[in-house]
Each structure stands twice: as C-alpha cells, then as structure tokens.
C-alpha atoms as a PDB file:
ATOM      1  CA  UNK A   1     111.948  94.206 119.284  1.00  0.00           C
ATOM      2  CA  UNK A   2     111.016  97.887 120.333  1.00  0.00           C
ATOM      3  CA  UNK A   3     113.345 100.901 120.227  1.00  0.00           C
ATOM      4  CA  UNK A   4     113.484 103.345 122.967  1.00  0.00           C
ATOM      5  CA  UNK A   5     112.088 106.626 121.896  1.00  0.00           C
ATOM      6  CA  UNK A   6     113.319 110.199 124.645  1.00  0.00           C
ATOM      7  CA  UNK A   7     110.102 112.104 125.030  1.00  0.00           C
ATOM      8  CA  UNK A   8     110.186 115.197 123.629  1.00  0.00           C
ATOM      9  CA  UNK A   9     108.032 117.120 126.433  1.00  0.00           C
ATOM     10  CA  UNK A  10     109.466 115.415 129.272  1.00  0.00           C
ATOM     11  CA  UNK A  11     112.611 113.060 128.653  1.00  0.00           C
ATOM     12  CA  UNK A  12     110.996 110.211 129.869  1.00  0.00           C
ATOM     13  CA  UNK A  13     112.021 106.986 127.620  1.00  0.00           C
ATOM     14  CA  UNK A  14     109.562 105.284 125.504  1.00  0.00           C
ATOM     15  CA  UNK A  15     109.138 101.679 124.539  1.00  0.00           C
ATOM     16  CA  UNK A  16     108.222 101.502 120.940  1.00  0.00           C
ATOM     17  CA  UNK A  17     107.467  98.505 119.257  1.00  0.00           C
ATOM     18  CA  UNK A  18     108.496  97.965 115.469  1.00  0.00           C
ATOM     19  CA  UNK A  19     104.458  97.414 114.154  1.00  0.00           C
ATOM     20  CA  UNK A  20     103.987 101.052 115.547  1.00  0.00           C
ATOM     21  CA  UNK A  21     107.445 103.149 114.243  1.00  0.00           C
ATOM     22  CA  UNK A  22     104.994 104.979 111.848  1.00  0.00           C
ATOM     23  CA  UNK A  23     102.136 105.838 114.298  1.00  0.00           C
ATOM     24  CA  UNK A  24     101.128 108.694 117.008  1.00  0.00           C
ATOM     25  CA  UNK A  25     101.432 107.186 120.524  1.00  0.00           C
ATOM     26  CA  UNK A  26     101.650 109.030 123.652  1.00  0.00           C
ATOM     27  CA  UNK A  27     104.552 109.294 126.354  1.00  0.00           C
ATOM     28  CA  UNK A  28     103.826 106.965 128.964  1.00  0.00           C
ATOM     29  CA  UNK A  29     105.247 109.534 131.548  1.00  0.00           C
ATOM     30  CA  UNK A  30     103.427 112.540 130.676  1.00  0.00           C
ATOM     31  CA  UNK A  31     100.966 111.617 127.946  1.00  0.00           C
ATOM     32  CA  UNK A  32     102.126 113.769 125.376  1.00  0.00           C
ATOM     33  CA  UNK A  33     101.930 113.238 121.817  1.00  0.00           C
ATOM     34  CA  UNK A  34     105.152 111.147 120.686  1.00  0.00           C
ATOM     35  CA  UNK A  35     104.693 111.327 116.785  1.00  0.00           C
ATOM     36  CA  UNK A  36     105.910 108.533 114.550  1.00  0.00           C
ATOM     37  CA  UNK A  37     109.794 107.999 113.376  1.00  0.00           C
ATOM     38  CA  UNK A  38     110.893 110.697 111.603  1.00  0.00           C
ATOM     39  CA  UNK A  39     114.607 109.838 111.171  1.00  0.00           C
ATOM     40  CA  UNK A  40     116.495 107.073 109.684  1.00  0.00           C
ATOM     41  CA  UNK A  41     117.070 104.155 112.274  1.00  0.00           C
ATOM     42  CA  UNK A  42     119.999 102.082 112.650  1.00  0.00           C
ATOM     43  CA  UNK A  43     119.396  98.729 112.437  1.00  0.00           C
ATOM     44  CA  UNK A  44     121.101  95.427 113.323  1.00  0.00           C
ATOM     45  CA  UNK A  45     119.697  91.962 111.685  1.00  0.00           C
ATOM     46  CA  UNK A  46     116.935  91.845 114.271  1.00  0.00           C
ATOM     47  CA  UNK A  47     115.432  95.246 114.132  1.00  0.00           C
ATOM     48  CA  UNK A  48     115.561  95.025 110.163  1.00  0.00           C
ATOM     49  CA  UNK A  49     113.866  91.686 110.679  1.00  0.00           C
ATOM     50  CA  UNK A  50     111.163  92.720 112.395  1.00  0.00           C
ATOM     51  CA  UNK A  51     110.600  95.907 111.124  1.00  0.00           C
ATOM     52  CA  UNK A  52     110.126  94.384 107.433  1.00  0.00           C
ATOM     53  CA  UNK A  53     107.986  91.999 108.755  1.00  0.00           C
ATOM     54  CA  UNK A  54     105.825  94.135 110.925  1.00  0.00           C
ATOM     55  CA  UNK A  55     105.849  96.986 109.336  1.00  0.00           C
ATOM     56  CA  UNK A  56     102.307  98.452 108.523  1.00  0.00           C
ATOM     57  CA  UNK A  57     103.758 101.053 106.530  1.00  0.00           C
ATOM     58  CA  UNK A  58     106.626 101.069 103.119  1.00  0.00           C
ATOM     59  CA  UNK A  59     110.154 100.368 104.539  1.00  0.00           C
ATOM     60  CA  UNK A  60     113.228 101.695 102.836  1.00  0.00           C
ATOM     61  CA  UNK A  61     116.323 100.052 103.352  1.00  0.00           C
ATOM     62  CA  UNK A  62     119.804 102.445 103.184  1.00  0.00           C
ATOM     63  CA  UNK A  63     122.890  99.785 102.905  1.00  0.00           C
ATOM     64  CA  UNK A  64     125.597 101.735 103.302  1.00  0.00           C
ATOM     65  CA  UNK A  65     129.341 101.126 104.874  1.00  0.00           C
ATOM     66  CA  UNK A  66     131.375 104.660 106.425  1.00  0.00           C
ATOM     67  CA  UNK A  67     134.278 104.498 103.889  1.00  0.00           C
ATOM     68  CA  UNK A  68     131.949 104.296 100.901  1.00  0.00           C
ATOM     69  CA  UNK A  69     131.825 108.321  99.627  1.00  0.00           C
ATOM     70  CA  UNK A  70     128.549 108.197  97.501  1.00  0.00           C
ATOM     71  CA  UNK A  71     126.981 106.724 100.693  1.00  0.00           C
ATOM     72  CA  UNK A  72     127.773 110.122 102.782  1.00  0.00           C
ATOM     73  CA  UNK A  73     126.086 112.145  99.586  1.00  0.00           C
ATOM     74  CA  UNK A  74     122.843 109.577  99.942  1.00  0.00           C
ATOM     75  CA  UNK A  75     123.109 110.509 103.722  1.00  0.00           C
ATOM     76  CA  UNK A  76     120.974 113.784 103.849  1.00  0.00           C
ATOM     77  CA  UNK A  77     118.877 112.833 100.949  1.00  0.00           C
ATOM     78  CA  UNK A  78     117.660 109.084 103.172  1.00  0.00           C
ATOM     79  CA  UNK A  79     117.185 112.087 106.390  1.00  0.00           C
ATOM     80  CA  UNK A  80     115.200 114.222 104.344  1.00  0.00           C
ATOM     81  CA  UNK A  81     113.056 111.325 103.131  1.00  0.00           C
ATOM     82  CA  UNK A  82     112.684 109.584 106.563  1.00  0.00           C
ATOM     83  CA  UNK A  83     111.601 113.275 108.249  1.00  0.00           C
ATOM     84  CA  UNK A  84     109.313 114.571 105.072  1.00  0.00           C
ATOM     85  CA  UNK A  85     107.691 110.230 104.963  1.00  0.00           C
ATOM     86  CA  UNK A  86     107.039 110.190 108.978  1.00  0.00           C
ATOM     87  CA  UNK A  87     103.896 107.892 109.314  1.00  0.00           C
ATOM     88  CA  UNK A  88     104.066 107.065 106.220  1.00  0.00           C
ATOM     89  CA  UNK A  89     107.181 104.807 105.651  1.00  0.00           C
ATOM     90  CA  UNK A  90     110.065 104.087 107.970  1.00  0.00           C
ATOM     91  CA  UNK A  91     113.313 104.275 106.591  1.00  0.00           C
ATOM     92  CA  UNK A  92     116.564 102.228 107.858  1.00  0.00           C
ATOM     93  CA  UNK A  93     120.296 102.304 107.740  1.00  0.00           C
ATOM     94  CA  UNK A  94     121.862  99.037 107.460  1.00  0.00           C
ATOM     95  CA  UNK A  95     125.798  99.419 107.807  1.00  0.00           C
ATOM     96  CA  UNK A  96     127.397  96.256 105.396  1.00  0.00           C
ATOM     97  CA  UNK A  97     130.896  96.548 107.012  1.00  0.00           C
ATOM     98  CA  UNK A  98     127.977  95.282 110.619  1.00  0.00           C
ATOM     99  CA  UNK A  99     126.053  93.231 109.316  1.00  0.00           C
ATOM    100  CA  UNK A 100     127.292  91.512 106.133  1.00  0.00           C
ATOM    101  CA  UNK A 101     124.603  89.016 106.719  1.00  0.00           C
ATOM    102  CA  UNK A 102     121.900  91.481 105.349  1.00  0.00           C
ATOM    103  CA  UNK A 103     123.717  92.643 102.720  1.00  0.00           C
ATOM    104  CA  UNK A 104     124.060  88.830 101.541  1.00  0.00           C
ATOM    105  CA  UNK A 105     120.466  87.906 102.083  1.00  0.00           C
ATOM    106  CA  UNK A 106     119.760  90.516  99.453  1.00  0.00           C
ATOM    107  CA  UNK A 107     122.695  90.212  96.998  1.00  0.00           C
ATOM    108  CA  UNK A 108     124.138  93.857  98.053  1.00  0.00           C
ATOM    109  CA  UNK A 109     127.046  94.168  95.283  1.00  0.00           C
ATOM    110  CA  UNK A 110     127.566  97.777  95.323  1.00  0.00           C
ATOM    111  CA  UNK A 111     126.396 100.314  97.655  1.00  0.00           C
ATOM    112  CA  UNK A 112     124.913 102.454  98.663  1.00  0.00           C
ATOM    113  CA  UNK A 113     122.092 100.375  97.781  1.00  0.00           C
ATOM    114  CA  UNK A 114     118.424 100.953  98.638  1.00  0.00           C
ATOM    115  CA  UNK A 115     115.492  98.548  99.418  1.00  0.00           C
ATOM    116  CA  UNK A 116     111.860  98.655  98.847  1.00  0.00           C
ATOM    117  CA  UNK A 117     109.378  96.728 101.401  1.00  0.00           C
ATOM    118  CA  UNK A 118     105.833  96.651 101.713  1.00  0.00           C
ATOM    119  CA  UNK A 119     104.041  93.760 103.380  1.00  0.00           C
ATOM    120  CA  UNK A 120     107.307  92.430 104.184  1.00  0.00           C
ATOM    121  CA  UNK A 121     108.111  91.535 100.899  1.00  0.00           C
ATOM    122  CA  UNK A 122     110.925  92.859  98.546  1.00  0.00           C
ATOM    123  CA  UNK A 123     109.208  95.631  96.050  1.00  0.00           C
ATOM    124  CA  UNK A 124     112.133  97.215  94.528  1.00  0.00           C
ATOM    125  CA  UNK A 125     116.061  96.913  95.021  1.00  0.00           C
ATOM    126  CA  UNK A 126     118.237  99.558  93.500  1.00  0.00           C
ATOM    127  CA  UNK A 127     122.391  99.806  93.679  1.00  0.00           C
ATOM    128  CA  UNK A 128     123.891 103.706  93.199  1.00  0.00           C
ATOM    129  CA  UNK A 129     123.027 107.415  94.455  1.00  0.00           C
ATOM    130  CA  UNK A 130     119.904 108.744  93.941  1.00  0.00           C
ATOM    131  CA  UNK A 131     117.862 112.047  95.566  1.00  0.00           C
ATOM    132  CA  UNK A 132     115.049 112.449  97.988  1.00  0.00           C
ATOM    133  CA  UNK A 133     112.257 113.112  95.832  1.00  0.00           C
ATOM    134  CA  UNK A 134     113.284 109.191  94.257  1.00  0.00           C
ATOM    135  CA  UNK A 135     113.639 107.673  97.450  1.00  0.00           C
ATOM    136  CA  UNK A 136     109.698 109.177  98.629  1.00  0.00           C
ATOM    137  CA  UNK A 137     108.506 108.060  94.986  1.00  0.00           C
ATOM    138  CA  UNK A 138     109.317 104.428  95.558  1.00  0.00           C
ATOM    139  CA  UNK A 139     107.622 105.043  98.990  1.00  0.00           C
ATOM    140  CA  UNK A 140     104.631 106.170  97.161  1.00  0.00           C
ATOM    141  CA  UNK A 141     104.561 103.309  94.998  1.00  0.00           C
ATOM    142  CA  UNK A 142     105.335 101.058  97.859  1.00  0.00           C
ATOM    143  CA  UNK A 143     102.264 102.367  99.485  1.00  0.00           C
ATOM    144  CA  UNK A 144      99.841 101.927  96.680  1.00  0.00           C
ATOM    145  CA  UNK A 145     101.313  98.162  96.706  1.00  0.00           C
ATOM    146  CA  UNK A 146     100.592  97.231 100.261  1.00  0.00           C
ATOM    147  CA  UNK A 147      97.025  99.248  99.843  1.00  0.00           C
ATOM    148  CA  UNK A 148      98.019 102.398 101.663  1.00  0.00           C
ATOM    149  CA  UNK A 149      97.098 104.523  98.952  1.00  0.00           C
ATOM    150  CA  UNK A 150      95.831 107.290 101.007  1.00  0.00           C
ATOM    151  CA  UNK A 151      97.718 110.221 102.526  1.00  0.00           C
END
C-alpha cells in the first residue's frame, strides 16, 4: 500500500510506499526534494497494517472517534508530534467509530488511546490524554528499541 503524496514544487502526485513514509525521496515529475511524512495519516486496517509492519522507523498509533472531546484536545498535540518526529517516526490516526476492527485487535477500551510500534511489534499501549513532549518520548524510546538510537 502507498499513499499519494502532492509535490510541493510542482503538484505533481507522488506514489509513496509505507517502508519509505519517514524518508527523503524526490518528485518523480520534477525531482525535487519530497521530505518524509510530517503529519498524522489517516489510516484504514490496511495502511495501519502495513505501515506497522514495514515501518523502518517508531509508529504511533492515535485511536480516536469525532464525538470523543479529549480526543480533539490530543488532536494538535499528535500534529505537533508527527511534524517536530518527521523521519523519525510516523504517526497515525485510527478513527474506532471506522474501523472497530483495530481498536479490537488491540483491546481499545477508552480512547483516545495511543500505540507504540517499533519493528512491528507492540512497545507501549496507553488509554487517556497526554501532551506532545510524551507522545515524542515514547518515540524516543521506541527508537532506541528497534536500534535507531541515533538522530
């Protein structure tokens, strides 16, 4: 599964596949530097899938629903985190009202509730609202897990 990526220089769409969310490509149209993900990405049981599992980089895991108010404060703090952790982790937004299959696999009893991967494996699971600077520090340790210890 890829997502399509607008070029920043040009407009031209980009294929780009889930192993490479966190790297520095270029714009097949115009060669420019297209930088790694820096927002949160919507995802739908097969993007999660095989971003988790192809990930070279932490993945954090948003599950949130619309109606749920502590998951609209969480909102800017998961931005922040997926813009200041660009090629470093990617960060996704799993809505539970979507895809209640996700939130099942991992036992999601109260949201918002945020997931830890490195390696494709689980690392850390948390339920309730918590900053930015918590959210990049389970990154960190997420990174030193899969061996990405360096900045």
């Amino acid at each position: 599964m890829a997502l399509i990526r607008a070029c920043g220089n040009c407009g031209a769409k980009n294929r780009t596949p889930a192993a490479h969310l966190a790297d520095t490509g270029r714009c097949g149209a115009c060669k420019q530097p297209l930088g790694p993900v820096s927002a949160p990405i919507a995802a739908d049981t097969a993007m999660f899938d095989d971003v988790v599992r192809t990930a070279r980089v932490p993945v954090l895991v948003d599950f949130w629903a619309e109606w749920c108010g502590p998951c609209k404060m969480a909102a800017p703090y998961v931005e922040r985190t997926a813009a200041e952790m660009a090629g470093k982790a990617i960060v996704l937004k799993v809505d539970t009202e979507r895809h209640p299959e996700l939130a099942g696999r991992y036992n999601v009893r109260g949201i918002p509730n945020f997931a830890v991967f490195a390696n494709g494996r689980l690392v850390r699971q948390q339920a309730g609202l918590v900053d930015h600077s918590q959210m990049e520090a389970w990154l960190e340790e997420a990174r030193t897990v899969a061996g990405d210890g360096h900045a």
